[in-house]
PDB file of N, CA and C in Angstrom:
ATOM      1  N   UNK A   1      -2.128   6.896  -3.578  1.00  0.00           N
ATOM      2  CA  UNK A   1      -2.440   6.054  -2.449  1.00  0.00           C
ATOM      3  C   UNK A   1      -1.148   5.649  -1.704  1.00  0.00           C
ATOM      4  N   UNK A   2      -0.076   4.637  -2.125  1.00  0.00           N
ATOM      5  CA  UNK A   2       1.014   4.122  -1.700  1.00  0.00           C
ATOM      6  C   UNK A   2       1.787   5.332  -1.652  1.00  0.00           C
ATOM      7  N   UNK A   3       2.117   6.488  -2.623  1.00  0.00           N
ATOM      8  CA  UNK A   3       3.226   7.595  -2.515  1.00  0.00           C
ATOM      9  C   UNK A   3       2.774   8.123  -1.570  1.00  0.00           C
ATOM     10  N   UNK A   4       1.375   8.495  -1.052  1.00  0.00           N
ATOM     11  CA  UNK A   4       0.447   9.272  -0.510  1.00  0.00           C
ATOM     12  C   UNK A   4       0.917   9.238   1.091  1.00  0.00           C
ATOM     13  N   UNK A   5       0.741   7.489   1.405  1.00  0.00           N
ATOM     14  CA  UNK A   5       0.752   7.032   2.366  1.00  0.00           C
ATOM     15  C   UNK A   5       2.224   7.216   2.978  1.00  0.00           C
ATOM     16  N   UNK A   6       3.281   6.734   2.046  1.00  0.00           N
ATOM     17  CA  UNK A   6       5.041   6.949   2.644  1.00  0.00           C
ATOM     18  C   UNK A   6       5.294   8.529   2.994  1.00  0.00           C
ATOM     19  N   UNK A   7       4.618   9.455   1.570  1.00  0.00           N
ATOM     20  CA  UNK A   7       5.098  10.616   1.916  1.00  0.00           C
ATOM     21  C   UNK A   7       4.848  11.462   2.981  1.00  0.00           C
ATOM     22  N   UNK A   8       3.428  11.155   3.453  1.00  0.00           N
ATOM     23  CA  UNK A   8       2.465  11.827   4.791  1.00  0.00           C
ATOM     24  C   UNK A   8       3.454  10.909   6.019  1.00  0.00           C
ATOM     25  N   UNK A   9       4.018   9.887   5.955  1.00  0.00           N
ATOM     26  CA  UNK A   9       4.630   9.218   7.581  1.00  0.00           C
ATOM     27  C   UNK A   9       5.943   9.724   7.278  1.00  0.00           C
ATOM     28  N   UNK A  10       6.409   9.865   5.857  1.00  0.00           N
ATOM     29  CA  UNK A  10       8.098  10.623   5.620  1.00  0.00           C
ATOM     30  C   UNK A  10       7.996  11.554   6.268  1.00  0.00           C
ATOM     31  N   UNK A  11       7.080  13.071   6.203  1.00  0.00           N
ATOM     32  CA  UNK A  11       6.979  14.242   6.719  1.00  0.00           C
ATOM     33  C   UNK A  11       6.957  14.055   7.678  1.00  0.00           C
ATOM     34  N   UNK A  12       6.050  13.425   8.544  1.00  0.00           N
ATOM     35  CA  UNK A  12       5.583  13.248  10.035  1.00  0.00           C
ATOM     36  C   UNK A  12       6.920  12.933  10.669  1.00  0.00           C
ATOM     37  N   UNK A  13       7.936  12.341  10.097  1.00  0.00           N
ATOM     38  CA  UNK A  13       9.088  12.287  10.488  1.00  0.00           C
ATOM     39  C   UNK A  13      10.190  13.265  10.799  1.00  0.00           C
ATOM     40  N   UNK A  14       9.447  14.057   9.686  1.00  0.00           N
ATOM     41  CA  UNK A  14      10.769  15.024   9.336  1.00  0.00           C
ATOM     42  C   UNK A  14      12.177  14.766   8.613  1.00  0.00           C
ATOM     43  N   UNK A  15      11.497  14.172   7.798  1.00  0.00           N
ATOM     44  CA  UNK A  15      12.093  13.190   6.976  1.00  0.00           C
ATOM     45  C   UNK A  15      12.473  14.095   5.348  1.00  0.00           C
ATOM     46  N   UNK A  16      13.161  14.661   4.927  1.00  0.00           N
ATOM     47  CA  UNK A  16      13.861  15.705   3.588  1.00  0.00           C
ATOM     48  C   UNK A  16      13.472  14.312   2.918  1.00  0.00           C
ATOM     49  N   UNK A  17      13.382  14.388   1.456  1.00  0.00           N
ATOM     50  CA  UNK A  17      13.918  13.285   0.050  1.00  0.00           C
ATOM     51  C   UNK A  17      14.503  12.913   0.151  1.00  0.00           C
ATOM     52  N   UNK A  18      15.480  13.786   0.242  1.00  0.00           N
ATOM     53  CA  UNK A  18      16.842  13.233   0.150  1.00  0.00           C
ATOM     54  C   UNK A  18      17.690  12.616   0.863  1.00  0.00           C
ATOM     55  N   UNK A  19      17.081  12.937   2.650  1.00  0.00           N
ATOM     56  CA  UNK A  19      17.769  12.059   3.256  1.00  0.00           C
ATOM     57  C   UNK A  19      16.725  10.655   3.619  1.00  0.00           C
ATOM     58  N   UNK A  20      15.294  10.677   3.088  1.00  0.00           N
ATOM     59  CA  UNK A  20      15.033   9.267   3.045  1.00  0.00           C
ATOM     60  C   UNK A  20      15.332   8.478   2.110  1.00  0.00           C
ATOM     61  N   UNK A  21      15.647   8.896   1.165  1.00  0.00           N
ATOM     62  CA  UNK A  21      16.000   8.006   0.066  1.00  0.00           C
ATOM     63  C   UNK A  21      17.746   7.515   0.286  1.00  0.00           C
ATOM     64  N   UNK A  22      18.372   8.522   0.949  1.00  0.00           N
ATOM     65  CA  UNK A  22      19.402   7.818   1.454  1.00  0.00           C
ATOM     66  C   UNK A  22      19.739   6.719   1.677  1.00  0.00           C
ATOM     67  N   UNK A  23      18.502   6.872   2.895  1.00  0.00           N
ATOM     68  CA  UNK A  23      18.644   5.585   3.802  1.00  0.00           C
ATOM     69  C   UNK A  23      17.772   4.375   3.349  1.00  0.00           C
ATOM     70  N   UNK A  24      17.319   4.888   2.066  1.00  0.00           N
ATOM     71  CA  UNK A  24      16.290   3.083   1.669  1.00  0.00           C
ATOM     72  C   UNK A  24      16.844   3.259   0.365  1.00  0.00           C
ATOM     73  N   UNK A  25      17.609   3.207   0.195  1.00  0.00           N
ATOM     74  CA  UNK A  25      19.343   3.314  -0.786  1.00  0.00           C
ATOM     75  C   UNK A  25      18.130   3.708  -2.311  1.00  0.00           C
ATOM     76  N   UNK A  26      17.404   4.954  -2.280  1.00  0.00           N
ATOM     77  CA  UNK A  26      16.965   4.708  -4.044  1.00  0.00           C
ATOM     78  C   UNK A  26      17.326   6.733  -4.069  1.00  0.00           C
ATOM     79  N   UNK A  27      17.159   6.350  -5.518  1.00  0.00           N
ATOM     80  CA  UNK A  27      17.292   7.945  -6.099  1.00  0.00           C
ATOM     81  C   UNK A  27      15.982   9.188  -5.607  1.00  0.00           C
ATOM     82  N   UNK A  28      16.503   9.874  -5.486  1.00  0.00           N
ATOM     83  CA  UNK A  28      15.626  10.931  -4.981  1.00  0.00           C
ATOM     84  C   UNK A  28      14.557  11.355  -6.092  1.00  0.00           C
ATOM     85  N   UNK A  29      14.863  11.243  -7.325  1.00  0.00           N
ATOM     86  CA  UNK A  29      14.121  11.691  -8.399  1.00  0.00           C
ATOM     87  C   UNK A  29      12.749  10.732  -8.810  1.00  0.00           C
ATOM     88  N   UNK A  30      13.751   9.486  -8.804  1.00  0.00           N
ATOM     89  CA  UNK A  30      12.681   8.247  -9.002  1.00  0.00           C
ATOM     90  C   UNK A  30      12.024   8.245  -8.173  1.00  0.00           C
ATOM     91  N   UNK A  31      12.355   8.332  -6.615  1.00  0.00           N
ATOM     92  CA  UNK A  31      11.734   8.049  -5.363  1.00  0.00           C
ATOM     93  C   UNK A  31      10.122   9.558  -5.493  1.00  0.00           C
ATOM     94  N   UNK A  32      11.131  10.416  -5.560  1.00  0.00           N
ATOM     95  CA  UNK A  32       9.506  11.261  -5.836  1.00  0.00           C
ATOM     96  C   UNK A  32       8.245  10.822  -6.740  1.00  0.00           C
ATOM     97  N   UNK A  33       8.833  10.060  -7.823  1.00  0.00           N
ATOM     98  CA  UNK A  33       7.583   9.795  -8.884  1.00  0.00           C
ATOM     99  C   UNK A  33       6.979   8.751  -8.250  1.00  0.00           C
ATOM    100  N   UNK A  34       7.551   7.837  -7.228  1.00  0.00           N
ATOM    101  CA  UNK A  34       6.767   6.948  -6.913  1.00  0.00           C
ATOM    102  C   UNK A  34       5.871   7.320  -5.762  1.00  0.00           C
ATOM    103  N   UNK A  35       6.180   8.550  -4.951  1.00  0.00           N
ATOM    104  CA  UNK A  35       5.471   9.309  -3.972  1.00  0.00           C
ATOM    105  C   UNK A  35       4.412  10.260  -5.125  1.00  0.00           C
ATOM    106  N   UNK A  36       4.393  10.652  -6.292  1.00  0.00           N
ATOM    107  CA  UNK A  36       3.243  11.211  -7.065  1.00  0.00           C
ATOM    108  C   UNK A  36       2.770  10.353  -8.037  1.00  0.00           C
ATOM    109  N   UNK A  37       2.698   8.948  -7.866  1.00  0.00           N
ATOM    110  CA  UNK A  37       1.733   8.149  -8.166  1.00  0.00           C
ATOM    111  C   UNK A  37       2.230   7.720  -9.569  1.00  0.00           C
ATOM    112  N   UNK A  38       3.260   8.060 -10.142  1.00  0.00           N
ATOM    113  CA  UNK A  38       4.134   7.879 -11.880  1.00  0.00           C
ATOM    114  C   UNK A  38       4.422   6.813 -11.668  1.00  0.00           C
ATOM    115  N   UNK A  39       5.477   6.305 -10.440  1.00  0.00           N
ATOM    116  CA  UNK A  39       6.345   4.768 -10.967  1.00  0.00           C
ATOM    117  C   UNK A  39       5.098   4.327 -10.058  1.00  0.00           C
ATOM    118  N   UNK A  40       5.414   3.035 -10.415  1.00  0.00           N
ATOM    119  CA  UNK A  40       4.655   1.690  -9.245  1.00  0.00           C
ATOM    120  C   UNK A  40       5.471   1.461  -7.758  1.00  0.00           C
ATOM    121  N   UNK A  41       5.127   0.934  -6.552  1.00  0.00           N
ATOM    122  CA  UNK A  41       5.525   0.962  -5.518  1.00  0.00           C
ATOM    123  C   UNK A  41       6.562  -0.458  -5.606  1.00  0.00           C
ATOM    124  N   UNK A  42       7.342  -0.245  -4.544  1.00  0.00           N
ATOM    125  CA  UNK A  42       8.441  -1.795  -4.907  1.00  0.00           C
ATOM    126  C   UNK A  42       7.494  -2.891  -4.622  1.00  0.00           C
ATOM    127  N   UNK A  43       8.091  -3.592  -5.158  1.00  0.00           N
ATOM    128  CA  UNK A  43       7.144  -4.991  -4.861  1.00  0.00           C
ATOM    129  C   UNK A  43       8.299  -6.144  -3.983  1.00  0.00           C
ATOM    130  N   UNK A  44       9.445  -5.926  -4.004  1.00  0.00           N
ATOM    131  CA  UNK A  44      10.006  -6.973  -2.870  1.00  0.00           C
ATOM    132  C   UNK A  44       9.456  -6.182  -1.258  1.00  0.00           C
ATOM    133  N   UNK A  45       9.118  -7.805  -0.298  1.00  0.00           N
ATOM    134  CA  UNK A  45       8.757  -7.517   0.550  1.00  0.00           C
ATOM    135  C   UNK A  45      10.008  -6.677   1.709  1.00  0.00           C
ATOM    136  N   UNK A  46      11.424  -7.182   0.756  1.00  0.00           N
ATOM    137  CA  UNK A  46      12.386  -6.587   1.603  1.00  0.00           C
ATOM    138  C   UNK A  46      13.023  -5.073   1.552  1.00  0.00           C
ATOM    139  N   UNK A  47      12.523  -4.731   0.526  1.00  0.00           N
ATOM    140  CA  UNK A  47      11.851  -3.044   0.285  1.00  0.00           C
ATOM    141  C   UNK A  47      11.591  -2.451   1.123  1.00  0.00           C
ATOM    142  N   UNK A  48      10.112  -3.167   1.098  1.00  0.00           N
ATOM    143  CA  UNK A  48       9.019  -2.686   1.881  1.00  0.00           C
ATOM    144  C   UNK A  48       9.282  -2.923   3.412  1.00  0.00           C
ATOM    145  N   UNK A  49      10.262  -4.133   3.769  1.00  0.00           N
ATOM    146  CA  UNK A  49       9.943  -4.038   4.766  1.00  0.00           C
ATOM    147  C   UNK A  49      11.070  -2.483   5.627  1.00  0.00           C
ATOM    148  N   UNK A  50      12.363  -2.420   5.140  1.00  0.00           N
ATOM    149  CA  UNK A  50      13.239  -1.149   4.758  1.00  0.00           C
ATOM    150  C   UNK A  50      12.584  -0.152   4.798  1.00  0.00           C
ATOM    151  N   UNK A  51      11.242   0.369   4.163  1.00  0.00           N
ATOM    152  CA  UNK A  51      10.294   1.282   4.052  1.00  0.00           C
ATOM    153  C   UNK A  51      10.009   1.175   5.585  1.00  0.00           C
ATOM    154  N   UNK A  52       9.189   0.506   6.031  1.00  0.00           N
ATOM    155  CA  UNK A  52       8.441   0.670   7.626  1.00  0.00           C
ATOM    156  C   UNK A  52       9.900   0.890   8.368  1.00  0.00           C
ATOM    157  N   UNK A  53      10.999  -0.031   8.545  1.00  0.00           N
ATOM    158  CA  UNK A  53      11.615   0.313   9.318  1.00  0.00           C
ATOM    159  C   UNK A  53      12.137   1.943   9.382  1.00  0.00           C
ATOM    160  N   UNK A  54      12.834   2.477   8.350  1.00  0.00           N
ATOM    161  CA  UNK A  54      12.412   3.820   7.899  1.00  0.00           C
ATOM    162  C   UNK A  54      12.259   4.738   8.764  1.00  0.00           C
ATOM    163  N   UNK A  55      10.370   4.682   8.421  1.00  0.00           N
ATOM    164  CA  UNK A  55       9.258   5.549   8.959  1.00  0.00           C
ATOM    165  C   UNK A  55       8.595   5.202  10.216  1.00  0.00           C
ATOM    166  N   UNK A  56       9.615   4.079  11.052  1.00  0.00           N
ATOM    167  CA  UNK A  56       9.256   3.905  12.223  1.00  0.00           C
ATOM    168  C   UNK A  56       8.175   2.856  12.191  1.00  0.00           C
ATOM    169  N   UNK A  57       7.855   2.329  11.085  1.00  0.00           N
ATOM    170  CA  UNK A  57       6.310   1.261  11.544  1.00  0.00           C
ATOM    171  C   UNK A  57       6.793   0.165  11.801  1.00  0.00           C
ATOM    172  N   UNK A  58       6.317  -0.497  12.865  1.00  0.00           N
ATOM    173  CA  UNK A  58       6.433  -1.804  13.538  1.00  0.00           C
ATOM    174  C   UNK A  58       5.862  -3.050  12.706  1.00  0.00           C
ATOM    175  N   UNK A  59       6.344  -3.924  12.300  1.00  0.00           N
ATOM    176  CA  UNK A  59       6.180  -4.809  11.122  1.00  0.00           C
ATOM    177  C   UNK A  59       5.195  -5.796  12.297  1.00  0.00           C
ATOM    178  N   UNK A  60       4.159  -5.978  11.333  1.00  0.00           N
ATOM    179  CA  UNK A  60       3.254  -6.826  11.932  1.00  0.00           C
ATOM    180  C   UNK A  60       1.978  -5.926  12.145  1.00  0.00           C
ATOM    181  N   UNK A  61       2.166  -4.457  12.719  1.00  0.00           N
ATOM    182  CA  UNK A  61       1.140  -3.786  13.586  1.00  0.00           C
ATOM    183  C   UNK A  61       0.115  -3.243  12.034  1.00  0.00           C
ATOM    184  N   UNK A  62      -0.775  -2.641  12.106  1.00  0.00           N
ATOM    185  CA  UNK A  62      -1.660  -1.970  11.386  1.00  0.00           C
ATOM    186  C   UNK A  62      -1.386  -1.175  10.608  1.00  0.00           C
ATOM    187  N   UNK A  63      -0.383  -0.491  10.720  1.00  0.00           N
ATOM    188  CA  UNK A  63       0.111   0.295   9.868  1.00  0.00           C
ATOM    189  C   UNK A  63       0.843  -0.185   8.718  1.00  0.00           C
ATOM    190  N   UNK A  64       1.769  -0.886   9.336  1.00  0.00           N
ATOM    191  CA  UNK A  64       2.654  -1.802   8.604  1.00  0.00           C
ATOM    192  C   UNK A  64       1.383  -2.896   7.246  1.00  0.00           C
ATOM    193  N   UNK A  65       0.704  -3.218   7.771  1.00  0.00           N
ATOM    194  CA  UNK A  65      -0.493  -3.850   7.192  1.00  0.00           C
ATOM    195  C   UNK A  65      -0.961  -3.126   5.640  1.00  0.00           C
ATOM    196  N   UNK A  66      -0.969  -2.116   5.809  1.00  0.00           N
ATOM    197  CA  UNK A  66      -1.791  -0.476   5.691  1.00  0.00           C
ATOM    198  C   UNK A  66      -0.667  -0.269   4.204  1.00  0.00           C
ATOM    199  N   UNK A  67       0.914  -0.336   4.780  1.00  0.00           N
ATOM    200  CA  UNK A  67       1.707  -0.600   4.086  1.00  0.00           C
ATOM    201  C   UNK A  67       1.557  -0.918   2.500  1.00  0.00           C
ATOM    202  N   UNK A  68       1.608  -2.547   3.072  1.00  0.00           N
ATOM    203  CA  UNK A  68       1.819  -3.762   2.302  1.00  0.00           C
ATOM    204  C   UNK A  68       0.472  -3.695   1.561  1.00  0.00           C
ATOM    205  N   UNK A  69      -0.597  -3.334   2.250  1.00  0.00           N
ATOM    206  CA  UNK A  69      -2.287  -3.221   1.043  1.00  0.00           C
ATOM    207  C   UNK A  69      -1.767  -1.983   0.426  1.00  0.00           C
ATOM    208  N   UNK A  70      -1.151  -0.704   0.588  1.00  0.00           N
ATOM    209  CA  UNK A  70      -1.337   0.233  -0.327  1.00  0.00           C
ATOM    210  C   UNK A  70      -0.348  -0.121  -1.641  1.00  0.00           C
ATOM    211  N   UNK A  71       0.466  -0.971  -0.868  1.00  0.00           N
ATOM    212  CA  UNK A  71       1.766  -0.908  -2.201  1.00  0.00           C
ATOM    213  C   UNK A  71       0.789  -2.098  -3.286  1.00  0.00           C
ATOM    214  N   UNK A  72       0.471  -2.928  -2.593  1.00  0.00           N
ATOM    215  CA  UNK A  72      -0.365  -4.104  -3.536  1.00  0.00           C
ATOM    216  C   UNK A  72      -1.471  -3.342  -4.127  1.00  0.00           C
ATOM    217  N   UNK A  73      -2.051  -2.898  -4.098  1.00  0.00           N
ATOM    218  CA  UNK A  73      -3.376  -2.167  -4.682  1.00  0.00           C
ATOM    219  C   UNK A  73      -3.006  -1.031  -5.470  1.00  0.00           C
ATOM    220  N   UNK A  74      -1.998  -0.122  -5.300  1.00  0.00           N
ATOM    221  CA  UNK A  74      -0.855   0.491  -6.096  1.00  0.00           C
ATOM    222  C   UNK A  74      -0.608  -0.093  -7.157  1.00  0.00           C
ATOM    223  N   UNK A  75      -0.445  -1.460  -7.104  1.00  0.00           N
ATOM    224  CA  UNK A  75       0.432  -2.481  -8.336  1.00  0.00           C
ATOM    225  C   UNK A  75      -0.684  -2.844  -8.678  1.00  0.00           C
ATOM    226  N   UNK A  76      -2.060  -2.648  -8.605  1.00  0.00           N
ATOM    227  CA  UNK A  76      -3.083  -3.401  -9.453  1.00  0.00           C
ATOM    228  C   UNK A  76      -3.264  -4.753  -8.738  1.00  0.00           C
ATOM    229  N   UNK A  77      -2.877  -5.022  -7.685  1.00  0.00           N
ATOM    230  CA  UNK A  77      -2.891  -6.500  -7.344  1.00  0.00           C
ATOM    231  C   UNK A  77      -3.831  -6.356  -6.093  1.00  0.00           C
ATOM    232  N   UNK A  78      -4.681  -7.794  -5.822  1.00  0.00           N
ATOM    233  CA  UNK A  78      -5.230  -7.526  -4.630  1.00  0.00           C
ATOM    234  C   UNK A  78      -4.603  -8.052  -3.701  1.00  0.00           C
ATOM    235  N   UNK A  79      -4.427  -7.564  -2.043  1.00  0.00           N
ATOM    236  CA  UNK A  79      -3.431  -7.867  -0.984  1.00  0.00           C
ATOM    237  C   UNK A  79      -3.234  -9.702  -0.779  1.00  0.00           C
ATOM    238  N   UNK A  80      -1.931  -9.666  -0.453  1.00  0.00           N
ATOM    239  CA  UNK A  80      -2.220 -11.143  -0.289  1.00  0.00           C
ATOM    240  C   UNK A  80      -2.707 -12.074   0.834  1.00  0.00           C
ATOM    241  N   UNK A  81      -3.294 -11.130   2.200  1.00  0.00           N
ATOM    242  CA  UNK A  81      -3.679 -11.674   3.029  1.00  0.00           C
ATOM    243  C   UNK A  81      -5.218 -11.719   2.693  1.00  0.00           C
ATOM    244  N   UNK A  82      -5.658 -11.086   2.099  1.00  0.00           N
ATOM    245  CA  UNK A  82      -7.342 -11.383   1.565  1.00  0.00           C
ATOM    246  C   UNK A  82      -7.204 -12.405   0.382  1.00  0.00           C
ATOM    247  N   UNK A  83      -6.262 -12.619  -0.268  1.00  0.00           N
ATOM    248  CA  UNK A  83      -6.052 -13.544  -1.110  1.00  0.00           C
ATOM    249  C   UNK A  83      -5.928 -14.672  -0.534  1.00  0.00           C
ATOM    250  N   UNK A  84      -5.599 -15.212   0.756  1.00  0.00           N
ATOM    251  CA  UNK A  84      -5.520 -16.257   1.140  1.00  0.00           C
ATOM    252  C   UNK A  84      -6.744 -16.574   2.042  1.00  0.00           C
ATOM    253  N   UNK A  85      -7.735 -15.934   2.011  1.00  0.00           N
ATOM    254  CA  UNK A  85      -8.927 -16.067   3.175  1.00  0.00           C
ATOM    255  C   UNK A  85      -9.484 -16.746   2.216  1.00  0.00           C
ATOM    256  N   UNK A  86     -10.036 -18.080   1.856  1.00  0.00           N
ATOM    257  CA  UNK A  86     -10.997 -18.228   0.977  1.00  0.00           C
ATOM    258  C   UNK A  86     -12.374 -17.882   0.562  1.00  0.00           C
ATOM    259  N   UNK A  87     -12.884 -17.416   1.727  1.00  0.00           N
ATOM    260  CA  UNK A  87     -14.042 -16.960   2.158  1.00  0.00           C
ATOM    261  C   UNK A  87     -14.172 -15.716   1.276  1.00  0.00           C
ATOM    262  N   UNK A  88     -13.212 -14.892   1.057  1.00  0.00           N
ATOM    263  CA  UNK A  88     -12.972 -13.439   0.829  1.00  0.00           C
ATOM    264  C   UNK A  88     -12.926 -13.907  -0.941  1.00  0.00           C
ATOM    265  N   UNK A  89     -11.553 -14.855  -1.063  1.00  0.00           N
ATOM    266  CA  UNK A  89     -11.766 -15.203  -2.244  1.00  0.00           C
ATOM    267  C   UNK A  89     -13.106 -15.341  -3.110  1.00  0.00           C
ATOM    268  N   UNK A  90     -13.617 -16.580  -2.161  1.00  0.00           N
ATOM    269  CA  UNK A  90     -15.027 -16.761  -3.236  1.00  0.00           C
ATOM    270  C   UNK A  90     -15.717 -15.869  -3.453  1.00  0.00           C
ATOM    271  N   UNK A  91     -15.904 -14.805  -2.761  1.00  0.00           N
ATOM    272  CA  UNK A  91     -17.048 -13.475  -2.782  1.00  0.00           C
ATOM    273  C   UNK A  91     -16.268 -13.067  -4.616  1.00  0.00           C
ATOM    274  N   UNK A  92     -14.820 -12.747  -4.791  1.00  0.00           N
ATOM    275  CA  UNK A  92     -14.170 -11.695  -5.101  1.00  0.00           C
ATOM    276  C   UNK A  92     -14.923 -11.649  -6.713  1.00  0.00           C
ATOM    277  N   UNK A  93     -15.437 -13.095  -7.635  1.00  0.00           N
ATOM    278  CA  UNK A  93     -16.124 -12.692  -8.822  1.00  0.00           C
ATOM    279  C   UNK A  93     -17.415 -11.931  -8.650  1.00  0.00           C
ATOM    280  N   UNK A  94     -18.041 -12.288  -7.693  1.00  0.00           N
ATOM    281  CA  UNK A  94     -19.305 -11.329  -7.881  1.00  0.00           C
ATOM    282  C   UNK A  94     -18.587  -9.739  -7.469  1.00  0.00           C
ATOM    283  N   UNK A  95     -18.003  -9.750  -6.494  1.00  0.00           N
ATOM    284  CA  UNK A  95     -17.990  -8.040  -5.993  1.00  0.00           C
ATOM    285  C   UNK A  95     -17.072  -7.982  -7.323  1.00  0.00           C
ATOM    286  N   UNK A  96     -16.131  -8.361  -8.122  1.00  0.00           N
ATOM    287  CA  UNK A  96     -15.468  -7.603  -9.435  1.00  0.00           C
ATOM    288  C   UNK A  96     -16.481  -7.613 -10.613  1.00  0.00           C
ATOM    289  N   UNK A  97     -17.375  -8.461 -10.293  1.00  0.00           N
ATOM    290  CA  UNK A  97     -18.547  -8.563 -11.580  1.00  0.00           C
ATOM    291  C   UNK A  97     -19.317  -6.847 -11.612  1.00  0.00           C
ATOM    292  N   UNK A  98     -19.986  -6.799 -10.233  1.00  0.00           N
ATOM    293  CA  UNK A  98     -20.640  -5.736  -9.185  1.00  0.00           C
ATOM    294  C   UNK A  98     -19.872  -4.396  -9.778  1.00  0.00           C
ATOM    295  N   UNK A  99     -18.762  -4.620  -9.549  1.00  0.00           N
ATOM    296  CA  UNK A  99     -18.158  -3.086  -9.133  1.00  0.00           C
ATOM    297  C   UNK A  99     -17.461  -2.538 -10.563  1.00  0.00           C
ATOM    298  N   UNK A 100     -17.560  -3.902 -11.492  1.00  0.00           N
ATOM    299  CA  UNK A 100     -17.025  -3.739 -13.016  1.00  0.00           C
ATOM    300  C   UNK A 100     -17.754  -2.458 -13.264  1.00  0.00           C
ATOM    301  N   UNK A 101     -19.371  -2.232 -13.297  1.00  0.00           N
ATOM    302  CA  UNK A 101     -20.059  -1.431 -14.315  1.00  0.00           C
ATOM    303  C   UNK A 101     -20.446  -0.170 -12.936  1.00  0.00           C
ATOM    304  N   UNK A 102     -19.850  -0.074 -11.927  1.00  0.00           N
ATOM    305  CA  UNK A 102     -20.020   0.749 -10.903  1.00  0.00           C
ATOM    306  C   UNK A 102     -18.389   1.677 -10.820  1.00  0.00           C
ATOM    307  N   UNK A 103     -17.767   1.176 -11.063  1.00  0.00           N
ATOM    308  CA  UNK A 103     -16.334   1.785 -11.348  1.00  0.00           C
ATOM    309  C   UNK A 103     -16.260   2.545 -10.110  1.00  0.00           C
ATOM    310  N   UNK A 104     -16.023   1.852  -8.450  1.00  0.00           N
ATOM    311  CA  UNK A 104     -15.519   2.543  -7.235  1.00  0.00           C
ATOM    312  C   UNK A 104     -13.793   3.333  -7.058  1.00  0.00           C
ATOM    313  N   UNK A 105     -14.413   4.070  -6.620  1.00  0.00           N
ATOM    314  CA  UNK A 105     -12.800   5.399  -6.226  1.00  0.00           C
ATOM    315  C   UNK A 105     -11.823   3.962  -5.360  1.00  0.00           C
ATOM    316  N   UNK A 106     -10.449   4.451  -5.508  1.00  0.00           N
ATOM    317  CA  UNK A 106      -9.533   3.456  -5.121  1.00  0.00           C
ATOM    318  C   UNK A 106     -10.061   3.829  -3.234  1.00  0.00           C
ATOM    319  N   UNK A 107     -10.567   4.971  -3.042  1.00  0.00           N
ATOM    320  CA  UNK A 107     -10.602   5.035  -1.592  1.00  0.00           C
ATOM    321  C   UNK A 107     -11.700   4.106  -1.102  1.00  0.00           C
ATOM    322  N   UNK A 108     -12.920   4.053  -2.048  1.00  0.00           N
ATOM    323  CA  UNK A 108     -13.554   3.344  -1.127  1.00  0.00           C
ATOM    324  C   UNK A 108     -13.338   1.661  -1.487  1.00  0.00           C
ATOM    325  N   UNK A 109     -12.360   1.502  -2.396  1.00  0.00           N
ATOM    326  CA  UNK A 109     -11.911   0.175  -2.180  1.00  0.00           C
ATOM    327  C   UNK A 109     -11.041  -0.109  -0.962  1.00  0.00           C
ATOM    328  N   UNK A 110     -10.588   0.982  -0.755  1.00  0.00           N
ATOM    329  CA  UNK A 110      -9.725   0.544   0.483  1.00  0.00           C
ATOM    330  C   UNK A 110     -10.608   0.156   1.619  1.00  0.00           C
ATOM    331  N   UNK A 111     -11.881   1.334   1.671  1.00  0.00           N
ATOM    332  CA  UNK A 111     -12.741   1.265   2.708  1.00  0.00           C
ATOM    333  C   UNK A 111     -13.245  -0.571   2.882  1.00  0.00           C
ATOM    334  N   UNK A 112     -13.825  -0.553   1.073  1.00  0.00           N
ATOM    335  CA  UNK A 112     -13.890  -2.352   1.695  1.00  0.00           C
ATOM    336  C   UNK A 112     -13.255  -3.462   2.038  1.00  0.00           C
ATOM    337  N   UNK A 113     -11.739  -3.250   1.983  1.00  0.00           N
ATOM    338  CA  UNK A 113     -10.698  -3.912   2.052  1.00  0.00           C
ATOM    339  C   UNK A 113     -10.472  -4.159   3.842  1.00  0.00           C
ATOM    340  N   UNK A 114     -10.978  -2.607   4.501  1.00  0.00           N
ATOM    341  CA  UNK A 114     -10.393  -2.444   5.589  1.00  0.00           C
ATOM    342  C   UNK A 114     -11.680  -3.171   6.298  1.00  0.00           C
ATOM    343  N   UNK A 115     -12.984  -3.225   5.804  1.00  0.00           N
ATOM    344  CA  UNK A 115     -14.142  -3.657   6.389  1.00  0.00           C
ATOM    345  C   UNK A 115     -14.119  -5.001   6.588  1.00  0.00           C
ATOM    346  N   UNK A 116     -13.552  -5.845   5.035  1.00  0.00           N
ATOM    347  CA  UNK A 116     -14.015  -6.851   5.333  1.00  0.00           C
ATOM    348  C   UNK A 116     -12.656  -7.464   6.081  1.00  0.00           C
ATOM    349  N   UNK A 117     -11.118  -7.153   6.137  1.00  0.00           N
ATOM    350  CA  UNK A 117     -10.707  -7.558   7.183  1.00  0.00           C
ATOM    351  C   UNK A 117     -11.024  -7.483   8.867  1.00  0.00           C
ATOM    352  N   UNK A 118     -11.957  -6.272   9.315  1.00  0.00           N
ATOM    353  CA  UNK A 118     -12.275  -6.540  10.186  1.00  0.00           C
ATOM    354  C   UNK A 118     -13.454  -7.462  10.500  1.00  0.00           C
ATOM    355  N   UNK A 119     -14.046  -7.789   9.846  1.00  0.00           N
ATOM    356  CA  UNK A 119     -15.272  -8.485   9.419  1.00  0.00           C
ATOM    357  C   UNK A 119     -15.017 -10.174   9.190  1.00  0.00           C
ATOM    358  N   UNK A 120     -13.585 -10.501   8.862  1.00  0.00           N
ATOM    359  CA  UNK A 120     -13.184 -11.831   9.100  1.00  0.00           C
ATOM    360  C   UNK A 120     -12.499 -12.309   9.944  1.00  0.00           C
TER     361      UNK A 120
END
């Protein structure tokens, strides 16, 4: 998901390993495992934010958004702007109760992630 997402806007760049990892100062070796889903995505926001600047994404815009949910959902964590909606909160025991014995693909969690932000 998160390697998925950097490596498809790295290319679109024209962006080698080696010279993105350059420039977001990490190892080329490590940096691949975290583009094939092995390591976990960084979790400082000043990483991440290094990452968008990067690959050209405008911090704030949708993409950038897109970002910050893949690296959080990557880490097992849920994003922290749905974490702060309370509304979203209170739903979150029943839909984890729900989806416990339904076991959904990480894609269509994203799908509901992306729904119910437009939806609030």
């Amino acid at each position: 998901m998160f390697g998925e997402f950097v490596r498809d806007r790295r290319l679109a760049r024209n962006l080698t390993l080696r010279d993105f990892c350059r420039r977001i100062g990490e190892d080329p070796s490590n940096w691949s495992k975290v583009e094939r889903g092995i390591l976990p995505p960084p979790q400082s926001i000043e990483k991440l934010n290094l990452l968008a600047k990067v690959l050209g994404i405008r911090k704030g815009g949708k993409e950038y958004m897109s970002l910050l949910d893949e690296a959080a959902i990557s880490r097992g964590k849920i994003p922290g702007d749905l974490m702060s909606d309370k509304a979203v909160v209170s739903l979150l025991p029943a839909f984890l109760r729900t989806v416990g014995s339904v076991k959904p693909t990480k894609e269509e969690i994203m799908k509901l992630v992306k729904r119910l932000k437009e939806e609030g």
